[in-house]
Each structure stands twice: as C-alpha cells, then as structure tokens.
Protein backbone atom coordinates (compact mmCIF):
# COMPACT_ATOMS: atom_id res chain seq x y z
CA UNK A 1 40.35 9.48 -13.51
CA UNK A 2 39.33 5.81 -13.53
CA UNK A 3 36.45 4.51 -15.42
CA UNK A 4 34.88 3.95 -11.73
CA UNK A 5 34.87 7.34 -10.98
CA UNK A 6 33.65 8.66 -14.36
CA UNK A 7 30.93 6.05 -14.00
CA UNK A 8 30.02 7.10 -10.02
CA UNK A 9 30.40 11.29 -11.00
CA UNK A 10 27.98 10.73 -13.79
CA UNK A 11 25.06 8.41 -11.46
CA UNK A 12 25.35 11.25 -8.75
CA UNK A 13 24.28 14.05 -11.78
CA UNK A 14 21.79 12.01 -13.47
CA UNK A 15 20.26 11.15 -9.56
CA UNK A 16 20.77 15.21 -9.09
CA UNK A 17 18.37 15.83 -12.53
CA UNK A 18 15.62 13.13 -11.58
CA UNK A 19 15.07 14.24 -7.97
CA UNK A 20 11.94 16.03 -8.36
CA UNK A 21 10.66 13.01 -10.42
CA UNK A 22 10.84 10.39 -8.14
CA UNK A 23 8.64 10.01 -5.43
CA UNK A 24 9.33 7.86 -2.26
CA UNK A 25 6.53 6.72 -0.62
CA UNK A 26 5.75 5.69 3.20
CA UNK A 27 3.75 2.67 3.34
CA UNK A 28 2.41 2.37 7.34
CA UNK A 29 0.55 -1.12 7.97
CA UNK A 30 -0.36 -1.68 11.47
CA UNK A 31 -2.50 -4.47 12.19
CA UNK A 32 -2.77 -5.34 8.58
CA UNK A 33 -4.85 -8.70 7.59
CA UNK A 34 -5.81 -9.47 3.60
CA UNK A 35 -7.02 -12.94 2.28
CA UNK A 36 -7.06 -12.66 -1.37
CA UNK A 37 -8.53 -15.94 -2.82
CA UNK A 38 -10.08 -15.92 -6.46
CA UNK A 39 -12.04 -13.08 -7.18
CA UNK A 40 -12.51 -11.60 -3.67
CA UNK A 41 -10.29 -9.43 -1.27
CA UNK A 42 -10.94 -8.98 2.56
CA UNK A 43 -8.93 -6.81 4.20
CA UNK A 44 -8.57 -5.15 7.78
CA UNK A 45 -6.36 -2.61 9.64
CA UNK A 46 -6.08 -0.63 12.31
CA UNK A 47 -3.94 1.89 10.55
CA UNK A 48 -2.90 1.89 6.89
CA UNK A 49 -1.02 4.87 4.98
CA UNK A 50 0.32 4.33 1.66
CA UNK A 51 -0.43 2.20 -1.41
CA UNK A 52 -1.05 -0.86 -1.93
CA UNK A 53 -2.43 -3.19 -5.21
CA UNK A 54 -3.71 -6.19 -6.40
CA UNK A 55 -4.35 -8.17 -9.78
CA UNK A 56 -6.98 -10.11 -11.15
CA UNK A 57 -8.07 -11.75 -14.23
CA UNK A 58 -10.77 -11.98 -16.14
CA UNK A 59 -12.23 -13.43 -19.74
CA UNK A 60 -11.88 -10.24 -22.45
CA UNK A 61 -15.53 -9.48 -23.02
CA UNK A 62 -17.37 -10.50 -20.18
CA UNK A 63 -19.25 -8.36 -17.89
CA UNK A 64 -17.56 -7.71 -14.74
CA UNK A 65 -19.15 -6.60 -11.57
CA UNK A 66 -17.27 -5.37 -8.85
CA UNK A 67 -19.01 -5.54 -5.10
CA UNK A 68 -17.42 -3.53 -2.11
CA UNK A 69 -17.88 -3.30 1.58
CA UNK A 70 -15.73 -0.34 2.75
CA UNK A 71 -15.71 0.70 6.59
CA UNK A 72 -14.02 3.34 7.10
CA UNK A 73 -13.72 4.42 11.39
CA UNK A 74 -10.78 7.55 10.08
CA UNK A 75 -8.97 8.79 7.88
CA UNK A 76 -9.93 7.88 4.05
CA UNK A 77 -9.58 5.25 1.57
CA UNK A 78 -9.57 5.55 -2.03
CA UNK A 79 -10.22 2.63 -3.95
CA UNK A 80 -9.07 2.45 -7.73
CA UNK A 81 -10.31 -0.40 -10.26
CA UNK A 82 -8.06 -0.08 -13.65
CA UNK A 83 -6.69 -2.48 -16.75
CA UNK A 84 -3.74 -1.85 -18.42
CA UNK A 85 -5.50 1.23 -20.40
CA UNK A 86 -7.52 3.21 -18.30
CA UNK A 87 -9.51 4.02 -14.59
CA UNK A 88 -12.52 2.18 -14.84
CA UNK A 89 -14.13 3.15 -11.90
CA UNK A 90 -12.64 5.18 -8.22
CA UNK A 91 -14.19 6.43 -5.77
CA UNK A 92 -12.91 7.63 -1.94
CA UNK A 93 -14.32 6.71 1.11
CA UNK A 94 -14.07 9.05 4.28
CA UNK A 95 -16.98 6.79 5.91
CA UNK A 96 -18.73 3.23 5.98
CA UNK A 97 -20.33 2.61 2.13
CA UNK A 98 -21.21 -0.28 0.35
CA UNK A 99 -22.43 -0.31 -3.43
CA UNK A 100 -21.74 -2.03 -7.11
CA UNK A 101 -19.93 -1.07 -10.10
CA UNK A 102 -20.02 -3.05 -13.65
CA UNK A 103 -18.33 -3.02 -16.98
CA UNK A 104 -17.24 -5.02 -19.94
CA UNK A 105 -14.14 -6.37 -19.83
CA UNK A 106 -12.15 -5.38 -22.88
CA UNK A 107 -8.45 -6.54 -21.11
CA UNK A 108 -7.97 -10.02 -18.99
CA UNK A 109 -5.63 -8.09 -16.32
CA UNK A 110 -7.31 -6.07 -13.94
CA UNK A 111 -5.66 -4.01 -10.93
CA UNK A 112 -7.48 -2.52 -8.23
CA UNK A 113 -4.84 -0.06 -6.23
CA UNK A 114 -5.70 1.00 -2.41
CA UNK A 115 -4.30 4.05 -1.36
CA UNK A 116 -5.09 4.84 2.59
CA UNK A 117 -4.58 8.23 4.49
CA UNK A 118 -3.94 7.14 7.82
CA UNK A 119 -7.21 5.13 7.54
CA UNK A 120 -8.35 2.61 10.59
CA UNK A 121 -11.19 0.15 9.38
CA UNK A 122 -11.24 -2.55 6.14
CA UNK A 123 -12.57 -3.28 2.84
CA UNK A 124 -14.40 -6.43 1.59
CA UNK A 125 -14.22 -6.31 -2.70
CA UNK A 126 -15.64 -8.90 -4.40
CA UNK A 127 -15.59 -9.28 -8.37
CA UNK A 128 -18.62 -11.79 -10.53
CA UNK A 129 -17.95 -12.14 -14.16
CA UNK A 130 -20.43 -13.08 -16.30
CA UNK A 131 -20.02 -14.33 -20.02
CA UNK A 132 -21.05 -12.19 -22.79
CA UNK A 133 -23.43 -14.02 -24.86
C-alpha cells in the first residue's frame, strides 16, 4: 500500500470515531441586517436559525453594563454575554423585553453569542463601561 492510502484509510477511521462529537450546524439568515460600531449592536431579521457571535473589549476592572432591546415577533432568541472564563449573564427571549445587566470586568475580551430558533424580529445591545475608581 502507498503512504497515500495508509494516510486516507487512517482519516476515514479517525472521522468514523469523532462522528458523534462533531456537530454541524444550520445557520438560516433571511433578511439579516447588523451594524456593529463600538460598543453597540443593532440587528434585524425576518428569520434567523443558528448561531451567531460577536467580540468586544473592554478595560480589566471596570464596570460594564450591558443594555438590550430584544423584539422577538416568533420563535426565540437566546442571548449569551461571556469572557474567556465563564457565562456572565444569558437569558432567552420568546417575546419583546428590554432590561440591564452589570458586572466587573475581570478579562478585556468579551463575546456575546446569539443563538435564534427560527426567530423573526431583532435585538438592539448596547454596552457602557465605567472606570473603577
């Protein structure tokens, strides 16, 4: 056997053994619109399903408060603020809601991840930092 098809028989097995572990995921954007400038995120659809993210930074320390405008006309949204460590704060949306979450900062990168389940509507996030005197 050639070294190609040593190296091809022995992809196709390890492939075989990871199947279960990876995960391919559908991402459906249909009328999708963001503007993500700064420290703010608008963004509208008239059908998302899948996953989506986006990264900010901020100064380690500070105290950062994240705004959000959710309308949600079906489906559901979940909306996911994390640094490289942990969640810091999630919540899921099945309907309109607005409200306010803050924390201290203790990385500079920040992610906030977007998964939708066949969700029609949009989401208006909008982080303030404030220095920690």
């Amino acid at each position: 056997m050639s070294p190609n098809t040593i190296f091809f028989i022995v992809l196709i097995l390890i492939i075989f053994m990871l199947r279960k572990h990876i995960k391919f995921i559908t991402v459906i954007k249909w009328g999708y619109t963001d503007n993500n400038f700064g420290k703010t995120l608008n963004v509208s659809y008239k059908r998302f399903a899948g996953l989506d993210n986006y990264n900010f930074f901020f100064r380690k320390g500070n105290i950062v408060t994240i705004s959000y405008d959710v309308k949600v006309e079906e489906g559901e949204l979940t909306l996911e603020w994390t640094d490289r460590k942990k969640i810091i704060w999630q919540e899921t949306f099945k309907e309109d809601s607005q409200g306010t979450f803050t924390t201290l900062a203790d990385h500079r990168l920040h992610y906030v991840h977007i998964e939708g389940k066949n969700t029609k509507g949009g989401y208006h996030i909008k982080f303030t930092e404030k220095g920690n005197e």
